[in-house]
Protein backbone atom coordinates (compact mmCIF):
# COMPACT_ATOMS: atom_id res chain seq x y z
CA UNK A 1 0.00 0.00 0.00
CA UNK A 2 1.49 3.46 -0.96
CA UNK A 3 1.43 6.46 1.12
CA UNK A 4 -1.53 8.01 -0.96
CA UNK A 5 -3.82 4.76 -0.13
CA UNK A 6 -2.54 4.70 3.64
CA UNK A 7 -3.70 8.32 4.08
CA UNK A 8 -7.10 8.26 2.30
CA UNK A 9 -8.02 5.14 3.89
CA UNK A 10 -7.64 6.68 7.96
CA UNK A 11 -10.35 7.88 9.62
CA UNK A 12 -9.80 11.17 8.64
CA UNK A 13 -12.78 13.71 7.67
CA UNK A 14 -9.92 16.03 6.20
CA UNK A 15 -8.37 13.41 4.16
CA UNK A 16 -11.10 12.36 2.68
CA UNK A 17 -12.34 16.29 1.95
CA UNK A 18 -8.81 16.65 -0.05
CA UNK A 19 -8.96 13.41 -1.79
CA UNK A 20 -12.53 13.03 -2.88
CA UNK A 21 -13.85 13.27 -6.53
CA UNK A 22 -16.77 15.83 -5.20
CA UNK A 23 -16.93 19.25 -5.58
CA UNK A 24 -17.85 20.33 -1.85
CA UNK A 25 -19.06 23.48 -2.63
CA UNK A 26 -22.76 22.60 -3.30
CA UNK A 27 -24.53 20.27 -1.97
CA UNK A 28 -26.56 19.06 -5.22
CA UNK A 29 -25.75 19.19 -8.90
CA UNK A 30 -27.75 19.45 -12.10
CA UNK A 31 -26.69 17.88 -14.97
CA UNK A 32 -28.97 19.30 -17.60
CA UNK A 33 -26.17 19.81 -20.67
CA UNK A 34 -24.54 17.40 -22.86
CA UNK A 35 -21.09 16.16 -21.19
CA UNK A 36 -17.89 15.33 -23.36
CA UNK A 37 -16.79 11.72 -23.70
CA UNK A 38 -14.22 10.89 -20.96
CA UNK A 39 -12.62 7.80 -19.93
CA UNK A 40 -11.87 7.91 -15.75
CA UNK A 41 -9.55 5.18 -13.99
CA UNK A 42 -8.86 4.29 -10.46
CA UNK A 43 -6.20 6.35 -10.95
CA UNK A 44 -7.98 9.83 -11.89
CA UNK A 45 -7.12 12.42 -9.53
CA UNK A 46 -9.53 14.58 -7.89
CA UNK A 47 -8.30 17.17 -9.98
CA UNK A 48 -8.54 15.44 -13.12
CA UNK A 49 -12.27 14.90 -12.75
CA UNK A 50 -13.45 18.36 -11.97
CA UNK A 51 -10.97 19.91 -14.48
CA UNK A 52 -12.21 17.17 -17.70
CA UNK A 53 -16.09 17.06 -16.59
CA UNK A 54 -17.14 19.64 -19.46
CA UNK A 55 -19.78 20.61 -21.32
CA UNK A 56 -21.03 20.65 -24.78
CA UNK A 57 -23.89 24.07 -24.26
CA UNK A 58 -26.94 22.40 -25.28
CA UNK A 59 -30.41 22.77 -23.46
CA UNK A 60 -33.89 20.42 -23.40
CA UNK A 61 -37.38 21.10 -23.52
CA UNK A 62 -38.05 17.87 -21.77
CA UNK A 63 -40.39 18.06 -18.54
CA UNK A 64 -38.98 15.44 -17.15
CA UNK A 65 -36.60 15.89 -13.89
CA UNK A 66 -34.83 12.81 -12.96
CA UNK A 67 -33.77 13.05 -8.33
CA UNK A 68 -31.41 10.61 -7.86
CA UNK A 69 -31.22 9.22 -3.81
CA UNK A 70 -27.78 7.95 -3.59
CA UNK A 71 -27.28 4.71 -1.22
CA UNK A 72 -25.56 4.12 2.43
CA UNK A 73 -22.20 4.96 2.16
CA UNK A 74 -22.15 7.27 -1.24
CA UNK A 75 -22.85 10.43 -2.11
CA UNK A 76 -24.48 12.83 -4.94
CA UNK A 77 -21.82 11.37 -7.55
CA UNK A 78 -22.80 7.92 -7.80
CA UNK A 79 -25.41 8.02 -9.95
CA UNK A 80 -23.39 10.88 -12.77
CA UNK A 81 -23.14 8.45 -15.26
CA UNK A 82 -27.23 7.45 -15.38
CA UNK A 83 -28.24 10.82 -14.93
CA UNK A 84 -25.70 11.98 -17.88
CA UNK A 85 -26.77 9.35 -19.83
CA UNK A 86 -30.64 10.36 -19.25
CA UNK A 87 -29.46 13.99 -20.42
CA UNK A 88 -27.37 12.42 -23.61
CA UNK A 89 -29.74 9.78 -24.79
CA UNK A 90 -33.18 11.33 -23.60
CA UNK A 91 -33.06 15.36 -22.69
CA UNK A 92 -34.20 14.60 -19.39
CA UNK A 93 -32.54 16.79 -16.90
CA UNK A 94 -31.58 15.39 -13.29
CA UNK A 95 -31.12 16.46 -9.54
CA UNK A 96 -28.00 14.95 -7.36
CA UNK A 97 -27.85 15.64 -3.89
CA UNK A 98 -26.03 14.46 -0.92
CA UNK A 99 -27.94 13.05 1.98
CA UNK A 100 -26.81 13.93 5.84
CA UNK A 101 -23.67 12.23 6.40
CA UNK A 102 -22.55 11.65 2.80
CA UNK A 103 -20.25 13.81 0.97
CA UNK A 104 -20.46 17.66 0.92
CA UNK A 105 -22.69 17.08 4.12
CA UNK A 106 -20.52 14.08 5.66
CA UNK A 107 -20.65 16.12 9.08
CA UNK A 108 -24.76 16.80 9.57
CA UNK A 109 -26.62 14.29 11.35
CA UNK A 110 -28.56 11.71 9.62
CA UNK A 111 -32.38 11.58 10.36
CA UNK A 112 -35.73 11.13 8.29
CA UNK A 113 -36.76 14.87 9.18
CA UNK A 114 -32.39 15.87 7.89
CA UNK A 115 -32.79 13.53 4.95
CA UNK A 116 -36.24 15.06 3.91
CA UNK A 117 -34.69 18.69 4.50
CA UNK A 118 -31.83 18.02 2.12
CA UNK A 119 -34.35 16.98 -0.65
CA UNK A 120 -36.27 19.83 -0.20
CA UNK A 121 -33.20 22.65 -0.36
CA UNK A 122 -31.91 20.15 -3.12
CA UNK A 123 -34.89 20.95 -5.24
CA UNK A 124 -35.45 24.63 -3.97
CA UNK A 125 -32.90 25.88 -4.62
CA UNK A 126 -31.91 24.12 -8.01
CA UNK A 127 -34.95 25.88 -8.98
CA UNK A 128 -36.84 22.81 -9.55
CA UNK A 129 -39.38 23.69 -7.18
CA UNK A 130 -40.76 26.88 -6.23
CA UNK A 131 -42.99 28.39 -3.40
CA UNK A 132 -46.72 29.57 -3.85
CA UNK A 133 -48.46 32.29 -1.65
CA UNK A 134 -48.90 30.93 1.68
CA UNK A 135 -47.52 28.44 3.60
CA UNK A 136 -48.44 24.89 5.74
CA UNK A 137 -46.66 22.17 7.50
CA UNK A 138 -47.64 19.87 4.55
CA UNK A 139 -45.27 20.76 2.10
CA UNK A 140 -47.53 21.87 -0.50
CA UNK A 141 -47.08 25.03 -0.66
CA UNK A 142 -44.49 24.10 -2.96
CA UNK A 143 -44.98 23.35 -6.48
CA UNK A 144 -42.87 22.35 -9.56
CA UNK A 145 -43.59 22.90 -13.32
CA UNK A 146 -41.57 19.74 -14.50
CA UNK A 147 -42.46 15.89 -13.87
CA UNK A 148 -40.28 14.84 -10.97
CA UNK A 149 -39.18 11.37 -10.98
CA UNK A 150 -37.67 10.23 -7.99
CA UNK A 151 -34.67 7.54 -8.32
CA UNK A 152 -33.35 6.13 -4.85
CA UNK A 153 -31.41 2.93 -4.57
CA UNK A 154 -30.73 1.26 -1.71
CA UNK A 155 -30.83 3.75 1.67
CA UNK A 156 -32.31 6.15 -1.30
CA UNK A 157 -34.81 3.46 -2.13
CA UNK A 158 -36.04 2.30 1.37
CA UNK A 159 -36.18 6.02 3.45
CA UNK A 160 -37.69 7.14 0.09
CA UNK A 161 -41.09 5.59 0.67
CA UNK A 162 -40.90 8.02 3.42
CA UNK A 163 -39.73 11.16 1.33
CA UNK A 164 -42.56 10.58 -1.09
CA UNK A 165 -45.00 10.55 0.99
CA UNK A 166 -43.78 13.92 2.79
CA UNK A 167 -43.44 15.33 -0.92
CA UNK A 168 -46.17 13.09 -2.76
CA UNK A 169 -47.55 16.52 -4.29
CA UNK A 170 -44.65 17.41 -6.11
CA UNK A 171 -43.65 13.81 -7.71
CA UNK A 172 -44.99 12.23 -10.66
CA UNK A 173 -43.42 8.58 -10.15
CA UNK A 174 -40.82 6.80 -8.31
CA UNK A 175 -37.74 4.56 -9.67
CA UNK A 176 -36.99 2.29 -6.34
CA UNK A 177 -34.16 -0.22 -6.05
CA UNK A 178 -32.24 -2.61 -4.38
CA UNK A 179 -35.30 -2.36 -1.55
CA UNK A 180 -36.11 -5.69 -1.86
CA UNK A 181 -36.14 -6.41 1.80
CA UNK A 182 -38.64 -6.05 4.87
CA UNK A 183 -36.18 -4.03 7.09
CA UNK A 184 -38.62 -3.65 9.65
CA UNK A 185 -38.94 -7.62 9.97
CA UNK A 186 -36.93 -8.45 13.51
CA UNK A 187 -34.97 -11.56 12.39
CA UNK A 188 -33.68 -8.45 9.74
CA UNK A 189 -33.26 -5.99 12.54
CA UNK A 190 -30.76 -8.17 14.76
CA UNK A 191 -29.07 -8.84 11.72
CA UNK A 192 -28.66 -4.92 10.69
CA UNK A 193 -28.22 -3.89 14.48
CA UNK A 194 -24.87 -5.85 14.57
CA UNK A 195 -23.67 -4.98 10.86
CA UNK A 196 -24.64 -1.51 12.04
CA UNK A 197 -21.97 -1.59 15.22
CA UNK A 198 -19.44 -3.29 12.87
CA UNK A 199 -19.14 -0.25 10.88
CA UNK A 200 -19.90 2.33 13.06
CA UNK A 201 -16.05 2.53 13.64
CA UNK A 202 -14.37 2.08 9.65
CA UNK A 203 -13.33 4.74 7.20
CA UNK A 204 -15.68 4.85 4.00
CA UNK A 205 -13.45 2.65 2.34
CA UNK A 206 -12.92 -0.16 4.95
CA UNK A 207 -16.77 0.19 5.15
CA UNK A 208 -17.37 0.13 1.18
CA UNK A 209 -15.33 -3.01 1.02
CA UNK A 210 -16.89 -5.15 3.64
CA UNK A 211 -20.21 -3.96 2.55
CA UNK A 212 -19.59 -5.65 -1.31
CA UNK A 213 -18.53 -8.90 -0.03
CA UNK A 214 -21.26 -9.02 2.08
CA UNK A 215 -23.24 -8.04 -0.94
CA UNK A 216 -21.31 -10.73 -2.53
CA UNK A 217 -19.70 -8.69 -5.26
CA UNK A 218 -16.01 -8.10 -5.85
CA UNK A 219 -14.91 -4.18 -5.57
CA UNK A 220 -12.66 -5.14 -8.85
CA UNK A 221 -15.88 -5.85 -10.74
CA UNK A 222 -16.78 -3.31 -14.60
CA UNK A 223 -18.66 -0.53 -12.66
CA UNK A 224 -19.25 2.60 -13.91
CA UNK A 225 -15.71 4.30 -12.64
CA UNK A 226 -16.68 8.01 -12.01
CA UNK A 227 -19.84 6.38 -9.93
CA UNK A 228 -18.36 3.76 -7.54
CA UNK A 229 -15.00 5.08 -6.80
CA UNK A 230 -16.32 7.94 -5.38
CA UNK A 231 -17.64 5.20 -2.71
CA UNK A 232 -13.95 3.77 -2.43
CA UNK A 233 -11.58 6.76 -2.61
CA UNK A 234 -12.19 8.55 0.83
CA UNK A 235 -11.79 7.99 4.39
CA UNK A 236 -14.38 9.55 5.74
CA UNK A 237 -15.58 8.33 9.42
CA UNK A 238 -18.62 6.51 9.13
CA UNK A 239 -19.74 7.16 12.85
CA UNK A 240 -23.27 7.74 11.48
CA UNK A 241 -23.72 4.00 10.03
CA UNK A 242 -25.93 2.91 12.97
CA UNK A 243 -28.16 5.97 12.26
CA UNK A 244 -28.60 5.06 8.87
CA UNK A 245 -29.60 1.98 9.82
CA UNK A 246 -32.10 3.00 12.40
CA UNK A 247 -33.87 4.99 9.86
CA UNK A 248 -34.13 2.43 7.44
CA UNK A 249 -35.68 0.38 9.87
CA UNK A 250 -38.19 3.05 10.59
CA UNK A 251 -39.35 3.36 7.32
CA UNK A 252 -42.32 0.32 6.26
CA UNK A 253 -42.98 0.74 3.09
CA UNK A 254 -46.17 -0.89 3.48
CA UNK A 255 -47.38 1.98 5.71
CA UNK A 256 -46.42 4.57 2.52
CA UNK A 257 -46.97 2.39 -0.56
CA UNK A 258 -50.78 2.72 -0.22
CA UNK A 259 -51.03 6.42 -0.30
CA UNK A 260 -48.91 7.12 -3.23
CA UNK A 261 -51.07 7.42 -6.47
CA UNK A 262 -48.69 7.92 -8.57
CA UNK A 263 -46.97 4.88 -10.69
CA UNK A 264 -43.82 3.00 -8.69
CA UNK A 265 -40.83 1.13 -10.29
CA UNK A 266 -39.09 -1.71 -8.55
CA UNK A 267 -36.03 -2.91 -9.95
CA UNK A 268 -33.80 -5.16 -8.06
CA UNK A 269 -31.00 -7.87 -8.34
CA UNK A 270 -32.13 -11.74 -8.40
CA UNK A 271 -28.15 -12.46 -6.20
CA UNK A 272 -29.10 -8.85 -3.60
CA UNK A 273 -28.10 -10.60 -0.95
CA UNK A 274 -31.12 -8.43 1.07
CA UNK A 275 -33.81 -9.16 -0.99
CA UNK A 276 -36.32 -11.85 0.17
CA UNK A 277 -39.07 -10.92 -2.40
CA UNK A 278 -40.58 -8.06 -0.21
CA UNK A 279 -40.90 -6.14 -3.66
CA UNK A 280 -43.70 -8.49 -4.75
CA UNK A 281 -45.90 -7.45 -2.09
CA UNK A 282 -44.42 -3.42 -2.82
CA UNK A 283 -46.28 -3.91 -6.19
CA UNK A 284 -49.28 -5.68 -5.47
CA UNK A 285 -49.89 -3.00 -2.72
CA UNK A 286 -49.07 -0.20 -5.33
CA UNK A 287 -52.25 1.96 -6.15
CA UNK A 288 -51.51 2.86 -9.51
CA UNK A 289 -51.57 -0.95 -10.97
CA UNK A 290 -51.58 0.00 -14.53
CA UNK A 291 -48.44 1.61 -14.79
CA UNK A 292 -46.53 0.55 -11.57
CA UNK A 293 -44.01 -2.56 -12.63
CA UNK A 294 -41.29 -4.81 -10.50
CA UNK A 295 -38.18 -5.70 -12.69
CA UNK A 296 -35.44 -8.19 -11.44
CA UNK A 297 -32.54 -8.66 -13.12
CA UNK A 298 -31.17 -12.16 -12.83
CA UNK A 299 -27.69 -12.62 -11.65
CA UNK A 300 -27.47 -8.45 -10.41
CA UNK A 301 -26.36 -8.07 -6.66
CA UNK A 302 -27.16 -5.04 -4.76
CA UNK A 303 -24.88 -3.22 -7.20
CA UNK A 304 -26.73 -4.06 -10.10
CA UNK A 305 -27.69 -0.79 -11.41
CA UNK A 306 -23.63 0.21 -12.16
CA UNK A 307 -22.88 -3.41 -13.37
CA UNK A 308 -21.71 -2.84 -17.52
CA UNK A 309 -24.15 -5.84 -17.90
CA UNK A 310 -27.07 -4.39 -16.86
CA UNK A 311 -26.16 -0.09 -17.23
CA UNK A 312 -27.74 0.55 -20.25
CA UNK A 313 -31.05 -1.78 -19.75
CA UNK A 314 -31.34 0.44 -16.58
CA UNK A 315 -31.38 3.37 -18.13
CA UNK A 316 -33.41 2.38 -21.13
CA UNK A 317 -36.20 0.71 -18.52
CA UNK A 318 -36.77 4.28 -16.61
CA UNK A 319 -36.71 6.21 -19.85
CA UNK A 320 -39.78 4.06 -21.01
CA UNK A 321 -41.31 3.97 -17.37
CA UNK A 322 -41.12 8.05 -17.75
């Protein structure tokens, strides 16, 4: 191990500020222009990325507003490559943002009410949203001129049954995956409890890597590059892991499912080592039957939506959901 890999792999907030891919000034990006083509490595620098991630000036008259909800243990640049693809391929524009304890806001405290508050600036003050004459605790005195679409995956996924239902006004459908597991279940719970205290005391990295053999993938495997090493390539201290846990655990989706009207995709990986099939009963409970769908893709682990076999089926099965 070199000095550079010895340093960024310490518990070390700092470190891990210096060495990351992310641009810490903002807390969300929008990715509504065409990008260049790049190639990134494991050994990009942090530099390199922010310097070479250009764009071509081009604009879209699509509606559509993808949200990406990163996953436990990432942050607003995991899912760059779909939402630049969605832009590229489609026009659609997209929102990234970092939940509490990830990335540019690795030292706020993670809760459901911090989570939901992170959305809400995410999309306020990207513009996405905007605020009407009077005000409520309800959230709807909000409203949006687009067609939000809300893509979580994992920790995105499961707290976003919550986030929905605090923002169900302003959505128009929901892209959920990898939340093929009951985590409220309490053979689940002791299970997650421990794992939790595990990694309440690893760097992101030591984290990362236990958490993809446990998912029983390999950290060596063809993901998307600018997405998953910016899971990898920082040390920050992941005292918050236990919170993130507990809020999963709050969050039944079958107590939310019912009172969203609007149509739900479930995609998920036949090998997730989490999912026990939970997502069958998601859709059946789903109101909108007609247009809400469950989509597994056989031999995809909990990674499955940054696997090269499955990347561009992903992104072509939201563009027709939209």
């Amino acid at each position: 191990m070199n000095t550079r890999d010895q340093i960024i792999s310490r518990l070390c907030s700092p470190c891990f500020r210096h060495y990351s891919i992310l641009d810490f000034d903002s807390k969300f990006d929008v990715i509504d222009t065409k990008s260049s083509s790049i190639s990134y490595s494991d050994t990009t620098t942090s530099k390199e990325v922010k310097d070479n991630f250009r764009y071509d000036q081009s604009s879209s008259s699509s509606p559509i507003v993808f949200v990406f909800a990163h996953g436990m243990g990432g942050n607003k640049a995991n899912f760059r490559g779909h939402a630049q693809e969605m832009f590229d391929r489609f026009g659609h524009k997209s929102i990234l943002f970092d939940f509490p304890g990830h990335g540019s806001r690795e030292s706020e405290e993670i809760t459901l009410e911090s989570c939901a508050i992170a959305l809400k600036e995410a999309l306020k003050n990207s513009g996405i949203i905007y605020s009407l004459p009077y005000e409520n605790e309800n959230n709807d005195n909000y409203t949006t001129k687009n067609k939000l679409i809300y893509v979580g995956a994992s920790f995105g996924a499961y707290i976003g049954f919550y986030l929905l239902s605090k923002f169900k006004k302003l959505f128009s459908g929901a892209v959920l995956m990898s939340c093929g597991h009951d985590m409220t279940k309490p053979r689940v719970g002791i299970g997650i409890w421990i794992f939790g205290i595990i990694t309440s005391r690893m760097s992101n990295l030591q984290f990362m890597s236990l958490y993809t053999k446990k998912a029983g993938v390999e950290v060596s495997r063809d993901y998307i590059k600018i997405d998953y090493s910016s899971m990898l390539r920082g040390g920050v201290f992941f005292e918050q892991s236990s919170k993130m846990f507990d809020c999963m655990q709050s969050v039944n989706p079958a107590d939310y499912i019912p009172h969203l009207s609007f149509p739900l995709l479930y995609l998920n990986g036949s090998n997730d080592w989490g999912r026990a099939n939970s997502d069958k009963r998601w859709l059946k409970m789903s109101i909108d039957q007609d247009n809400s769908r469950l989509k597994v893709y056989y031999g995809g682990d909990h990674f499955f939506s940054h696997d090269s076999r499955f990347f561009d089926d992903v992104i072509n099965e939201i563009n027709r959901f939209v």
